[in-house]
N, C-alpha and C. Protein backbone atom coordinates (compact mmCIF):
# COMPACT_ATOMS: atom_id res chain seq x y z
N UNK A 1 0.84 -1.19 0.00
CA UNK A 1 0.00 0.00 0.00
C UNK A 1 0.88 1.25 0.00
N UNK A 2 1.01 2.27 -0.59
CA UNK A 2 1.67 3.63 -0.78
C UNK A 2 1.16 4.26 -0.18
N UNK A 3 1.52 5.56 -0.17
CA UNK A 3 0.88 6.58 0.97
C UNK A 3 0.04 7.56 -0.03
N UNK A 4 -0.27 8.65 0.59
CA UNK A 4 -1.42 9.58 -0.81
C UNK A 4 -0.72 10.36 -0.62
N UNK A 5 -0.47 11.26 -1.38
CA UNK A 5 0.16 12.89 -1.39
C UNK A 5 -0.03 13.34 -0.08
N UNK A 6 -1.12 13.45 0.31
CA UNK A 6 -1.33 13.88 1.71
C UNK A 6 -0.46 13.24 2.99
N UNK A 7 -0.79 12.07 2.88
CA UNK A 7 0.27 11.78 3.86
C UNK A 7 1.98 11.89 3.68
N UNK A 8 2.27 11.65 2.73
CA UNK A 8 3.73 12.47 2.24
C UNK A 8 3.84 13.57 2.15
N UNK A 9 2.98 14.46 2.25
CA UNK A 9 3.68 15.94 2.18
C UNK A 9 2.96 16.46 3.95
N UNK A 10 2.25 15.97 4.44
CA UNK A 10 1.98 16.61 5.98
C UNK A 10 2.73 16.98 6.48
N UNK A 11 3.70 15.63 7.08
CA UNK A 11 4.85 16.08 7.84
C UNK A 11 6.06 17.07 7.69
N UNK A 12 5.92 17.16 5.76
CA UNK A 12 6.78 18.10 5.78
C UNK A 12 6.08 19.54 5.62
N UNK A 13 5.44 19.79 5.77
CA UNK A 13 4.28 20.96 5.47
C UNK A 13 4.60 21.57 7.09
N UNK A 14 4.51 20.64 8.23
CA UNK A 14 4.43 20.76 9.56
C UNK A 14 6.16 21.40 9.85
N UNK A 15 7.02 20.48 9.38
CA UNK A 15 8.45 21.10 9.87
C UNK A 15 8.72 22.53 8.97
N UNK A 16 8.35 22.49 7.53
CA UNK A 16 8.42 23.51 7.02
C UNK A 16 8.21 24.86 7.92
N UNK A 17 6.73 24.64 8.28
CA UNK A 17 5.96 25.75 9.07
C UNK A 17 6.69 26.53 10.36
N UNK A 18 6.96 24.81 11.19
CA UNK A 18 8.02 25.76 12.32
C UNK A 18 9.62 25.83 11.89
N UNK A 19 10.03 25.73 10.92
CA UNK A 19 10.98 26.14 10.47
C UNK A 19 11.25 27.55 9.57
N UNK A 20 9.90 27.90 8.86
CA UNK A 20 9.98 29.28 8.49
C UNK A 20 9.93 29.98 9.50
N UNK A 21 8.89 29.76 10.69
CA UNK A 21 8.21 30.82 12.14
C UNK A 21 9.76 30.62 12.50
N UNK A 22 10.74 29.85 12.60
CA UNK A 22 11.72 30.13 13.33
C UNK A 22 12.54 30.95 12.88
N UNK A 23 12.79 30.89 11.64
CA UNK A 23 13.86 31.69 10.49
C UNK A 23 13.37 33.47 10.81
N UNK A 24 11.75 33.38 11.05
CA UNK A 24 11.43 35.02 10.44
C UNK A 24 11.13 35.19 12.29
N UNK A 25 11.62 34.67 12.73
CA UNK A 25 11.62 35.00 14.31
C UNK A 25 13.28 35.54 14.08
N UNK A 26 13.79 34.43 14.21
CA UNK A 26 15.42 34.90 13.90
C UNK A 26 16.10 36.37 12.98
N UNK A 27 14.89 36.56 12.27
CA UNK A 27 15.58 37.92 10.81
C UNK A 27 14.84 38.65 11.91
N UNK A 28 14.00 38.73 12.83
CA UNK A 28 13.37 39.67 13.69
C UNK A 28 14.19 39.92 14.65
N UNK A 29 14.83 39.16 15.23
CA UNK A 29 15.69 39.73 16.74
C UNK A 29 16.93 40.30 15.94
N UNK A 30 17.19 39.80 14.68
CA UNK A 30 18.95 40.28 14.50
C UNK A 30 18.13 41.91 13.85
N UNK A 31 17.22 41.84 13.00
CA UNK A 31 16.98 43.67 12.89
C UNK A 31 16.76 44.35 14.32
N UNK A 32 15.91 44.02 15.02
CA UNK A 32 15.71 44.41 16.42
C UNK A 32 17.55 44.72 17.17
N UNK A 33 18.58 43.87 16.97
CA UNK A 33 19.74 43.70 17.66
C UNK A 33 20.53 45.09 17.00
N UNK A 34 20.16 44.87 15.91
CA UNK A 34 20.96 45.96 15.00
C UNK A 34 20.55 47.29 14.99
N UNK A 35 19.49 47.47 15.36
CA UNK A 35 18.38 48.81 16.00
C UNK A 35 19.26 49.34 17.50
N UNK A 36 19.22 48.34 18.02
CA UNK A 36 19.76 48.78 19.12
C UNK A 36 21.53 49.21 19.27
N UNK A 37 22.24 48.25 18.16
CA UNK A 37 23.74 49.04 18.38
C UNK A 37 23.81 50.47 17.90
N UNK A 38 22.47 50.63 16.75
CA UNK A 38 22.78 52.07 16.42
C UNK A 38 22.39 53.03 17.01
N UNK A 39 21.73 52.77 18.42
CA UNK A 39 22.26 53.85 19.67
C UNK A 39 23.42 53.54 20.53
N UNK A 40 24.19 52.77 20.42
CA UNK A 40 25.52 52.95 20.72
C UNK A 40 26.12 53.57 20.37
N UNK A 41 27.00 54.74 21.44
CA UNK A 41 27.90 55.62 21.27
C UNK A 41 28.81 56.09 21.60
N UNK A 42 30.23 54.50 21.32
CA UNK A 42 31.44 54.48 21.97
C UNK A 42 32.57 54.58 20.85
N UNK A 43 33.04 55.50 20.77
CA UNK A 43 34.39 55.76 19.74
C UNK A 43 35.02 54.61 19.62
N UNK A 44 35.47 54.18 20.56
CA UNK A 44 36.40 53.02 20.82
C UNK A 44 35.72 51.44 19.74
N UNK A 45 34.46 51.47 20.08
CA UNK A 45 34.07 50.15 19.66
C UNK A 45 33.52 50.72 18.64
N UNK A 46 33.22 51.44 17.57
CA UNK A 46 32.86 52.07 16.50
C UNK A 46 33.49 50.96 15.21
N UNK A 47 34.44 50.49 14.80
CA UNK A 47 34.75 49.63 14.15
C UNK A 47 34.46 48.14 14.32
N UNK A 48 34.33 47.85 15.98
CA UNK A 48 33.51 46.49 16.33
C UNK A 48 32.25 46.26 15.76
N UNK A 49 31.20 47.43 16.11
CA UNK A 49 29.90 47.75 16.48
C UNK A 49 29.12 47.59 14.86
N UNK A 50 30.84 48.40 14.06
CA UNK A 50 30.06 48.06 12.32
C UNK A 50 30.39 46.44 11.80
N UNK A 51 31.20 45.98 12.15
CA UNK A 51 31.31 44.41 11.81
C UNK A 51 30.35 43.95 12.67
N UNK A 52 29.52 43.74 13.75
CA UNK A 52 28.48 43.13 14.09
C UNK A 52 27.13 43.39 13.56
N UNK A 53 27.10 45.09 13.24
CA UNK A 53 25.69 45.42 12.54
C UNK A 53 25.43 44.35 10.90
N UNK A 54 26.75 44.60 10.35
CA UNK A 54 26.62 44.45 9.38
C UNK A 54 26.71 42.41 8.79
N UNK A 55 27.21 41.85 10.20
CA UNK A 55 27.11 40.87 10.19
C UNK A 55 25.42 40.24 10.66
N UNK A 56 24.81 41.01 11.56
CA UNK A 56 23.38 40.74 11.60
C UNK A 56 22.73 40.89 10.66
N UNK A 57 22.86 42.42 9.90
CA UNK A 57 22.07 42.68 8.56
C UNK A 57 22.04 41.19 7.65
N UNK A 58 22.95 40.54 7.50
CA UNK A 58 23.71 39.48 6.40
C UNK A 58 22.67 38.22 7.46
N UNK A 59 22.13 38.46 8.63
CA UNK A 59 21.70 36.91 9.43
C UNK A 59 20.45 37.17 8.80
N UNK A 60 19.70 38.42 9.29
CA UNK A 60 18.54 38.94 9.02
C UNK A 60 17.81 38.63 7.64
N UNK A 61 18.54 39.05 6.54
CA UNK A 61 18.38 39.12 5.27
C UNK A 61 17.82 37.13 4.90
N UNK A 62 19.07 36.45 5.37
CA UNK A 62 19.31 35.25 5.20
C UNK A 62 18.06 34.33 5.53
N UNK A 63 17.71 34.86 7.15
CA UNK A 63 16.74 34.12 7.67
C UNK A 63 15.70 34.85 6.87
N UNK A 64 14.99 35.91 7.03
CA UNK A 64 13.97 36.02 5.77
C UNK A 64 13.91 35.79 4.90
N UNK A 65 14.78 35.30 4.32
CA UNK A 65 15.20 34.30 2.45
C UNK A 65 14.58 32.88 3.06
N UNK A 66 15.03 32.34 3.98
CA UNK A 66 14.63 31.03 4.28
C UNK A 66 13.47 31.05 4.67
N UNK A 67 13.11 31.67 5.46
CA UNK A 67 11.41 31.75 5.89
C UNK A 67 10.63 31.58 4.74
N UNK A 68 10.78 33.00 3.82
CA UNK A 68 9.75 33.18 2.87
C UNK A 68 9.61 31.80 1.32
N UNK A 69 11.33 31.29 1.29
CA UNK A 69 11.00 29.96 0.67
C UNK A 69 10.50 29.05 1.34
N UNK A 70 10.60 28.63 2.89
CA UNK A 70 9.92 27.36 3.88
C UNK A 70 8.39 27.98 3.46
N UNK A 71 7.58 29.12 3.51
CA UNK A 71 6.35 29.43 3.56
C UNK A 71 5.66 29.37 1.88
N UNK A 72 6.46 29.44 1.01
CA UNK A 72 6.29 29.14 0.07
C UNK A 72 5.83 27.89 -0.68
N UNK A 73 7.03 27.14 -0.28
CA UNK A 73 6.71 25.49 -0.57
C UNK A 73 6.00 24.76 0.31
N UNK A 74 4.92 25.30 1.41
CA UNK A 74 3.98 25.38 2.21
C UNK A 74 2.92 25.36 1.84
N UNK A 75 2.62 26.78 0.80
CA UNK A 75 1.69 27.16 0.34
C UNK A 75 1.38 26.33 -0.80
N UNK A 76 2.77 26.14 -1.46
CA UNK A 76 2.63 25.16 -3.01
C UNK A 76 1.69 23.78 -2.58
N UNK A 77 2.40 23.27 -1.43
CA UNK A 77 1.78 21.39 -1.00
C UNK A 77 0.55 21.30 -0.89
N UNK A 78 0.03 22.68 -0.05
CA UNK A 78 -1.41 22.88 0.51
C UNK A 78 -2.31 22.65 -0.86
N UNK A 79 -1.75 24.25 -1.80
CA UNK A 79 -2.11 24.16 -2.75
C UNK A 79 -2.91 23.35 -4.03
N UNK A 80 -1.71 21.96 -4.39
CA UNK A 80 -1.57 20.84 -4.47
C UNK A 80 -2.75 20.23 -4.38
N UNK A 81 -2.61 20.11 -2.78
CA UNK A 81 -2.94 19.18 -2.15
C UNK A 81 -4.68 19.47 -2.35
N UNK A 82 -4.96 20.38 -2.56
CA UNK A 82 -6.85 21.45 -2.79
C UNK A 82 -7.40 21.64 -3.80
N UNK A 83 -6.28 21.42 -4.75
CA UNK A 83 -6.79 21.07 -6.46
C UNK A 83 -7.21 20.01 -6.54
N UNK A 84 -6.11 18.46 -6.15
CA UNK A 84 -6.45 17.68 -6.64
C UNK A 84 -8.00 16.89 -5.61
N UNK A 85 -8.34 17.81 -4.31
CA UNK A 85 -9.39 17.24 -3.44
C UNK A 85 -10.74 17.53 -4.41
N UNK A 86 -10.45 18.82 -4.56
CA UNK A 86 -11.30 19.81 -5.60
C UNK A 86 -11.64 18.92 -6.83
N UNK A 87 -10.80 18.28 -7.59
CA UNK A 87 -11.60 17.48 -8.71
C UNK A 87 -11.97 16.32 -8.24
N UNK A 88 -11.58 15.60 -7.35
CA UNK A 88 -11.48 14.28 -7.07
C UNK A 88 -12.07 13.78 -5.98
N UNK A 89 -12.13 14.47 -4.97
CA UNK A 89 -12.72 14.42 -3.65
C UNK A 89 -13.47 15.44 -3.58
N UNK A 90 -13.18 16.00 -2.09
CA UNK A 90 -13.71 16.96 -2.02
C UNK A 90 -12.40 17.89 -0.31
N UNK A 91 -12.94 19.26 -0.82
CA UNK A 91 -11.87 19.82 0.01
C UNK A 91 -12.21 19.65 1.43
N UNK A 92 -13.54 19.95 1.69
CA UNK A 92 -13.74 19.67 3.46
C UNK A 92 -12.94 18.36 4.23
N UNK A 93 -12.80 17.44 3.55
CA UNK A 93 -12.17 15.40 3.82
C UNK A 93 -10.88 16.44 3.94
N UNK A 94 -10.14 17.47 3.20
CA UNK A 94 -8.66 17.76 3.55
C UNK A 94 -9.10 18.18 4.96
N UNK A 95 -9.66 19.06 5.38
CA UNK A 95 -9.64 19.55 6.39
C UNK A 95 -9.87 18.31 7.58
N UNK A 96 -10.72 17.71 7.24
CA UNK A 96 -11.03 16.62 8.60
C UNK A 96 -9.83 15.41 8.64
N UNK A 97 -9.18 15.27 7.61
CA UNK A 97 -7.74 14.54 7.76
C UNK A 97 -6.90 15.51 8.42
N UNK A 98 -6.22 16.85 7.94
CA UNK A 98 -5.72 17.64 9.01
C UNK A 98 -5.98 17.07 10.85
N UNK A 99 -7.34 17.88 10.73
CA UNK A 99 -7.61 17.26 12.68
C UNK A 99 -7.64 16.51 13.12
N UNK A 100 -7.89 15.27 11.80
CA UNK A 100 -7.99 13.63 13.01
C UNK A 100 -6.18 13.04 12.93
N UNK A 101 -5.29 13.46 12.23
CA UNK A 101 -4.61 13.34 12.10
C UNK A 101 -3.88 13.75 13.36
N UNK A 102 -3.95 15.34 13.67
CA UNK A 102 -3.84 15.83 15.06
C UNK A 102 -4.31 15.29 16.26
N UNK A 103 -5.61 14.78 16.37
CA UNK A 103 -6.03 14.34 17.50
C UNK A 103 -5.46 12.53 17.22
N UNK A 104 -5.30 11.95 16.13
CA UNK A 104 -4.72 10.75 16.70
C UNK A 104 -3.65 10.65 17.16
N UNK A 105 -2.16 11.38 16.98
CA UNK A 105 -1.07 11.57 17.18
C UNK A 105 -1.29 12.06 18.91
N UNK A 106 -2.60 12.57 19.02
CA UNK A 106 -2.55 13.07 20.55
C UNK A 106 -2.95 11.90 21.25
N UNK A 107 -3.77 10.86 20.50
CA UNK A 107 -4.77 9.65 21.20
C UNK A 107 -3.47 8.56 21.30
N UNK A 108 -2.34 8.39 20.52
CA UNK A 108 -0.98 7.76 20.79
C UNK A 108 -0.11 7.99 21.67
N UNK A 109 0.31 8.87 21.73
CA UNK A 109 1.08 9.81 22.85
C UNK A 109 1.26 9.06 23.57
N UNK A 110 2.21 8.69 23.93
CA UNK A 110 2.38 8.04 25.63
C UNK A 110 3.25 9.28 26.61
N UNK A 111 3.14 8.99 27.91
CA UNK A 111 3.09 10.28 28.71
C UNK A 111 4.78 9.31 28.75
N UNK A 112 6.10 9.59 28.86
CA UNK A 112 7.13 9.29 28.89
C UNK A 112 7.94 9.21 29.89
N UNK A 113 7.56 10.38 30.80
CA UNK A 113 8.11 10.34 32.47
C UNK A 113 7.04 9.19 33.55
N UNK A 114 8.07 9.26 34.40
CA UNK A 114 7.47 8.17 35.22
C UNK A 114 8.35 8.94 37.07
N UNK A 115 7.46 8.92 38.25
CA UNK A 115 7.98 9.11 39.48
C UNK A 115 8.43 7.51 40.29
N UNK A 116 9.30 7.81 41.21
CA UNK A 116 9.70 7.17 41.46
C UNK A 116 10.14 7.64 43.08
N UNK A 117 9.57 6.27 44.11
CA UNK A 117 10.38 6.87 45.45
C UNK A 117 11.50 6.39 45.80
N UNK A 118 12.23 7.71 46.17
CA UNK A 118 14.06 6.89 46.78
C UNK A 118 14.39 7.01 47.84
N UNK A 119 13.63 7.49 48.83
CA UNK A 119 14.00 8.05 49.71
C UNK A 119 12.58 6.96 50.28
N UNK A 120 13.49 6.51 52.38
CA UNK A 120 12.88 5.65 53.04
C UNK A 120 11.37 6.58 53.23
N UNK A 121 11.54 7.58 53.84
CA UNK A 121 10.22 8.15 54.57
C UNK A 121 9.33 8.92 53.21
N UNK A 122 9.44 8.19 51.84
CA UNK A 122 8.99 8.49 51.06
C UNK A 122 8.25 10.32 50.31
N UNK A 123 9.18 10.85 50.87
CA UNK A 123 8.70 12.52 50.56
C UNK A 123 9.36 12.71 49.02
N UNK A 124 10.71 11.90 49.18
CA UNK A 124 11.14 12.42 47.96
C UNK A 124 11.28 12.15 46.75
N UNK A 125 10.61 11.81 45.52
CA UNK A 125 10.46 11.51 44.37
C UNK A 125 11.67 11.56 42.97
N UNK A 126 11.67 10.99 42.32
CA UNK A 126 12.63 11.30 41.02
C UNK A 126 12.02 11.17 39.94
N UNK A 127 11.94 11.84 39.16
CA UNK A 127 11.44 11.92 37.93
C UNK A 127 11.96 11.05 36.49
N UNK A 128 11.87 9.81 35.97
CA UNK A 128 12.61 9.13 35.09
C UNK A 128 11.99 9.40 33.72
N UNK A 129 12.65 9.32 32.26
CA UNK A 129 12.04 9.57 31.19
C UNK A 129 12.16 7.57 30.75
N UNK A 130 11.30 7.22 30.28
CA UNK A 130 11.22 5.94 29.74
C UNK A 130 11.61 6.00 28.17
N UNK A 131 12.62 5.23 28.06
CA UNK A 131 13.24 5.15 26.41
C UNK A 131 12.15 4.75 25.41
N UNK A 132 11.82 3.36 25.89
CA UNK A 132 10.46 2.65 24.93
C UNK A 132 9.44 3.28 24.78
N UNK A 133 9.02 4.33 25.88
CA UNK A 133 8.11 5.02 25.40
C UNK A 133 8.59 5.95 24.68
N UNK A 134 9.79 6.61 24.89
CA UNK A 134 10.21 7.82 24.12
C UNK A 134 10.32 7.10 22.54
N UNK A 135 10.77 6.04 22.37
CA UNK A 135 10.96 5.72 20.91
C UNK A 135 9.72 5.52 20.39
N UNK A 136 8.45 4.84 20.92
CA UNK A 136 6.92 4.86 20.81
C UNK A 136 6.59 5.96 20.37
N UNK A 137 6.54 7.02 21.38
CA UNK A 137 6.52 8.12 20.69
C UNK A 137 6.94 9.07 19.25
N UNK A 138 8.16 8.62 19.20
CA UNK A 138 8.91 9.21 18.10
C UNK A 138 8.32 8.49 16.94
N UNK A 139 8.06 7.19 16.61
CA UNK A 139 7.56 6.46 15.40
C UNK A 139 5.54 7.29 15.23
N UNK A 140 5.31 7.08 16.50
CA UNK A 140 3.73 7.20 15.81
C UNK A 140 3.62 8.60 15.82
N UNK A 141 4.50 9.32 16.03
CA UNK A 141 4.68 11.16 15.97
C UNK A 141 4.35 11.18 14.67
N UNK A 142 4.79 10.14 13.82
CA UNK A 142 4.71 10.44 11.78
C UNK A 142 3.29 10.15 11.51
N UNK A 143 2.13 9.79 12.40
CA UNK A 143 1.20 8.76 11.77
C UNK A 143 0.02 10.26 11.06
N UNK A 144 -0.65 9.62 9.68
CA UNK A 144 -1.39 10.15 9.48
C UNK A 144 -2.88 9.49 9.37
N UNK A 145 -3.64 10.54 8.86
CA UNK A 145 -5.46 10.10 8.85
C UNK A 145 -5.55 10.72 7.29
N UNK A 146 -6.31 9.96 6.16
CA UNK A 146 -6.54 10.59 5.32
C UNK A 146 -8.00 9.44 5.16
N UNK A 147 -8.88 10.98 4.81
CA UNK A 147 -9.95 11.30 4.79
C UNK A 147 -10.54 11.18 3.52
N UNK A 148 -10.98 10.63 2.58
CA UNK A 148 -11.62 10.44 1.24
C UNK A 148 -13.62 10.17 1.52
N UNK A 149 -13.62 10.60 0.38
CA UNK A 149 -15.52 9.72 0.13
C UNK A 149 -15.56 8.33 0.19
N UNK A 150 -15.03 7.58 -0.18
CA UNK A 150 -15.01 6.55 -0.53
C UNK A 150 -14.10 5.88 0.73
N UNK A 151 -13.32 6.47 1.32
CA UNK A 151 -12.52 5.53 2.24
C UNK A 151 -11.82 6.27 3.24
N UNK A 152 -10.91 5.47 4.63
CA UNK A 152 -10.36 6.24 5.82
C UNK A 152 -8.69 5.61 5.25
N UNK A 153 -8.05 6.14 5.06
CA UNK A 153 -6.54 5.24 5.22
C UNK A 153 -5.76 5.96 6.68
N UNK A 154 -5.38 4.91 7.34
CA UNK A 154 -4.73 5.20 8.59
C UNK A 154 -3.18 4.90 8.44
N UNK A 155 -2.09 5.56 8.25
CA UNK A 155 -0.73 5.30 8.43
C UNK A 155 -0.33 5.42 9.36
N UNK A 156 0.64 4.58 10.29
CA UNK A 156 1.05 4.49 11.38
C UNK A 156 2.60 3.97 10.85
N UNK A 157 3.84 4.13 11.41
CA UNK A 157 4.96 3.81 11.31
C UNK A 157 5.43 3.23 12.39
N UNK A 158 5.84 1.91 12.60
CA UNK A 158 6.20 0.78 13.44
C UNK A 158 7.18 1.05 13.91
N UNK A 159 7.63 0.97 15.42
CA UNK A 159 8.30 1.69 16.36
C UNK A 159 9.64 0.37 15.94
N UNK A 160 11.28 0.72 16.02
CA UNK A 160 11.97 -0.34 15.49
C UNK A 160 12.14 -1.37 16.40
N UNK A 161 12.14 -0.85 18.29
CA UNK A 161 12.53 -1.81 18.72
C UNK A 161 11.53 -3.17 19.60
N UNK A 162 11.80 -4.33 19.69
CA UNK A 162 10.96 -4.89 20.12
C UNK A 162 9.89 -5.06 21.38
N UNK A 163 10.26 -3.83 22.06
CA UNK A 163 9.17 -3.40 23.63
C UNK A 163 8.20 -2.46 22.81
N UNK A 164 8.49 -1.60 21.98
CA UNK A 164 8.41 -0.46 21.40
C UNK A 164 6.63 -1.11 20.73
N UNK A 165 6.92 -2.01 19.81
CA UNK A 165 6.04 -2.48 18.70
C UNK A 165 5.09 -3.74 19.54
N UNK A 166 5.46 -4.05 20.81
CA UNK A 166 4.52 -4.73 21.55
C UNK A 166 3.36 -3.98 21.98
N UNK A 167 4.12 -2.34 22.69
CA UNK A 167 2.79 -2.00 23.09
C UNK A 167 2.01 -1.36 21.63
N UNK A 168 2.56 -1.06 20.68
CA UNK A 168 1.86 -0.60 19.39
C UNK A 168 0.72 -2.06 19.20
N UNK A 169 1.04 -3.29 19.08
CA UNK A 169 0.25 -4.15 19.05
C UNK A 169 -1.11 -4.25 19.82
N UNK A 170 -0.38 -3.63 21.65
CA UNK A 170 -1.61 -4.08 22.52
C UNK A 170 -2.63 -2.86 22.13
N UNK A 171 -2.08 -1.84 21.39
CA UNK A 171 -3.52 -0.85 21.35
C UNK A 171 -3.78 -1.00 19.90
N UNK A 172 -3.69 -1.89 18.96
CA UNK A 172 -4.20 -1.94 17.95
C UNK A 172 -5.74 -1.58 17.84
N UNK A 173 -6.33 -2.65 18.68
CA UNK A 173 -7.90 -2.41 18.82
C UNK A 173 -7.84 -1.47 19.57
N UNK A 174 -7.67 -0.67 20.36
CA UNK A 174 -7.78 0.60 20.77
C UNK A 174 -7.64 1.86 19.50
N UNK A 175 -6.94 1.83 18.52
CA UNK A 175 -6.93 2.55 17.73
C UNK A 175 -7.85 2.67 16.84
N UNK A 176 -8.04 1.27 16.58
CA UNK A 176 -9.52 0.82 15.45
C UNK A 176 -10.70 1.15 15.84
N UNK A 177 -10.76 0.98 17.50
CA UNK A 177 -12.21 1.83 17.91
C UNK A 177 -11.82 3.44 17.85
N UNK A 178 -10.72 3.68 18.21
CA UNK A 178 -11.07 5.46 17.91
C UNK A 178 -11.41 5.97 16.50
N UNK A 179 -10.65 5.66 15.45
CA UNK A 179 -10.77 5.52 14.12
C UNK A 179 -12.23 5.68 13.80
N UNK A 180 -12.75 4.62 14.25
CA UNK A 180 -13.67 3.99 13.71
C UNK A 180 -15.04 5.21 14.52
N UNK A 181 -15.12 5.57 15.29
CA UNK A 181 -15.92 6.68 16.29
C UNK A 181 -15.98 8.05 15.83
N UNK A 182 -14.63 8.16 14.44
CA UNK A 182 -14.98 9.14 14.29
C UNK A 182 -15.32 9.63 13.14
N UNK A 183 -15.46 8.21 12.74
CA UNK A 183 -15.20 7.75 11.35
C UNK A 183 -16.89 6.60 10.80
N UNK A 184 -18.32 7.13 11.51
CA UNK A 184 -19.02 6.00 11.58
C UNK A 184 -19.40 5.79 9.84
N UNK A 185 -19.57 6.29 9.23
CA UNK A 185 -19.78 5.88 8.11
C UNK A 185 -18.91 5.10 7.36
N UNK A 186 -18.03 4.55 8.02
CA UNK A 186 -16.79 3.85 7.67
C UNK A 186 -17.07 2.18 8.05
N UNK A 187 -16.68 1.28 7.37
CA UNK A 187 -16.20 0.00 8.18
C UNK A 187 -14.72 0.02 7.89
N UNK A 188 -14.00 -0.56 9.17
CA UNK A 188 -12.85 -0.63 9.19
C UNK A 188 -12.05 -2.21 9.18
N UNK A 189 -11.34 -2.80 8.54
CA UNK A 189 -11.06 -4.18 8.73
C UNK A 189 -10.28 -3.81 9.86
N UNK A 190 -9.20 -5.44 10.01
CA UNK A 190 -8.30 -5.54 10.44
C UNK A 190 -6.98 -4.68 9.92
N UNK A 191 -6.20 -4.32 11.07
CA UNK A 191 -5.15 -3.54 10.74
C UNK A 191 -3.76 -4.87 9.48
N UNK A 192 -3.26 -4.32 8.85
CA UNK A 192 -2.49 -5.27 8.22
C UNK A 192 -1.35 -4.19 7.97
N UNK A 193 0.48 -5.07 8.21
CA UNK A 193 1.06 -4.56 8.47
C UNK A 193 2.38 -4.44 7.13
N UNK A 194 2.72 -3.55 6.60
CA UNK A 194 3.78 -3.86 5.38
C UNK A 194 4.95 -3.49 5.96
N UNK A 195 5.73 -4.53 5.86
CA UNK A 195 7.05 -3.99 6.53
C UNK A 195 7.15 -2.64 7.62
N UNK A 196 7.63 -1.78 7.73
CA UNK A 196 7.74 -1.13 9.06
C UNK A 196 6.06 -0.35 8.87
N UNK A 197 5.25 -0.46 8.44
CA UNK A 197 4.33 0.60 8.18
C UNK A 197 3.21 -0.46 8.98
N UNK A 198 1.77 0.11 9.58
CA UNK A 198 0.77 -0.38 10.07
C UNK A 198 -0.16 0.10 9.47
N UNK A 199 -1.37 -0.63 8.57
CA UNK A 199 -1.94 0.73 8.16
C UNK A 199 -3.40 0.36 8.42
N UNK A 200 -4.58 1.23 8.68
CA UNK A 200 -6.19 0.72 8.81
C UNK A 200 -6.82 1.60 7.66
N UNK A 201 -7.60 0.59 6.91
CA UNK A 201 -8.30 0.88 5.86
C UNK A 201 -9.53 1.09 6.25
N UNK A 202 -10.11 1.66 6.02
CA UNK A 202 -12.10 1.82 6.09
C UNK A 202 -12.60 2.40 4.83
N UNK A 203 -13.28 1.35 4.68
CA UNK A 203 -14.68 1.52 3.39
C UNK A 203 -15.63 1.96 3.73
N UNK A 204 -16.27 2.86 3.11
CA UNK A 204 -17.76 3.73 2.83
C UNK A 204 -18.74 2.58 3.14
N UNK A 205 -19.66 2.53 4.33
CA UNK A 205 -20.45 1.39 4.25
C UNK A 205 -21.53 1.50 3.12
């Protein structure tokens, strides 16, 4: 099974996004930085003060070059992605893949810290991060929901190590009922798995 445009271009649509907000955050503090040396008014550092302005100007410039291409090829995927719903589907299914996509990645989540007492008279706690869950996390962080007339495709990406993909197993049916709840005009089979990928299909009843 392949993925749809949609699910190949989400994730990068998502890093794009906070990667432009970061770039045109960044061209913002170095103009802001450079605002401020030019009320500086020390003879002495006058030759410093212009190699730093002019080295921010050069950050500034840079990061707004990167922003405005990350927001660009943003706009192109979306784009894309609204034509071809527009002849073929329909655009609202983009939008409700967007959110269930969001809320399943939230319905996966495993909480990663864990307390712990070390101390005899028990007051004092330690806070541990769990690996298996952290790697759990990191695999179904990619998963998408795509939304069609005709059908639900669920992508999930299989965690590599073997604690990791046990508990992915024990909530299989946990996933298929959420899916499926929000999804009633759907029947959903069994999940079936292609090499590292998990995926749940649902047909239009």
């Amino acid at each position: 099974m392949r993925k749809s445009f949609f699910q190949r271009s989400y994730n990068i649509t998502i890093r794009l996004t906070f990667f432009g907000a970061i770039s045109y955050l960044l061209s913002f503090v170095s103009y802001l930085l450079n605002q401020r040396f030019d009320n500086i008014d020390i003879v002495k550092l006058k030759d410093y003060l212009i190699f730093v302005q002019d080295k921010l100007v050069t950050v500034a410039h840079f990061a707004k070059f990167l922003a405005i291409i990350s927001m660009i090829v943003v706009v192109l995927l979306i784009v894309i992605e609204l034509i071809q719903r527009f002849f073929k589907d329909s655009i609202w299914n983009y939008f409700k893949s967007v959110y269930q996509t969001v809320r399943l990645r939230q319905f996966l989540k495993q909480d990663e810290k864990s307390k712990s007492v070390i101390t005899i008279d028990s007051q004092t706690t330690v806070t541990k991060f769990n690996p298996i869950l952290k790697k759990f996390n990191k695999a179904v962080s990619k998963c998408t929901v795509d939304v069609r007339k005709d059908s639900v495709t669920v992508f999930i990406r299989y965690p590599k190590t073997q604690q990791a993909q046990k508990l992915l197993r024990e909530m299989e049916a946990h996933i298929k009922e959420e899916v499926s709840s929000r999804n009633p005009d759907y029947y959903f089979s069994s999940p079936s798995r292609e090499g590292n990928r998990l995926w749940f299909v649902g047909t239009r009843r």
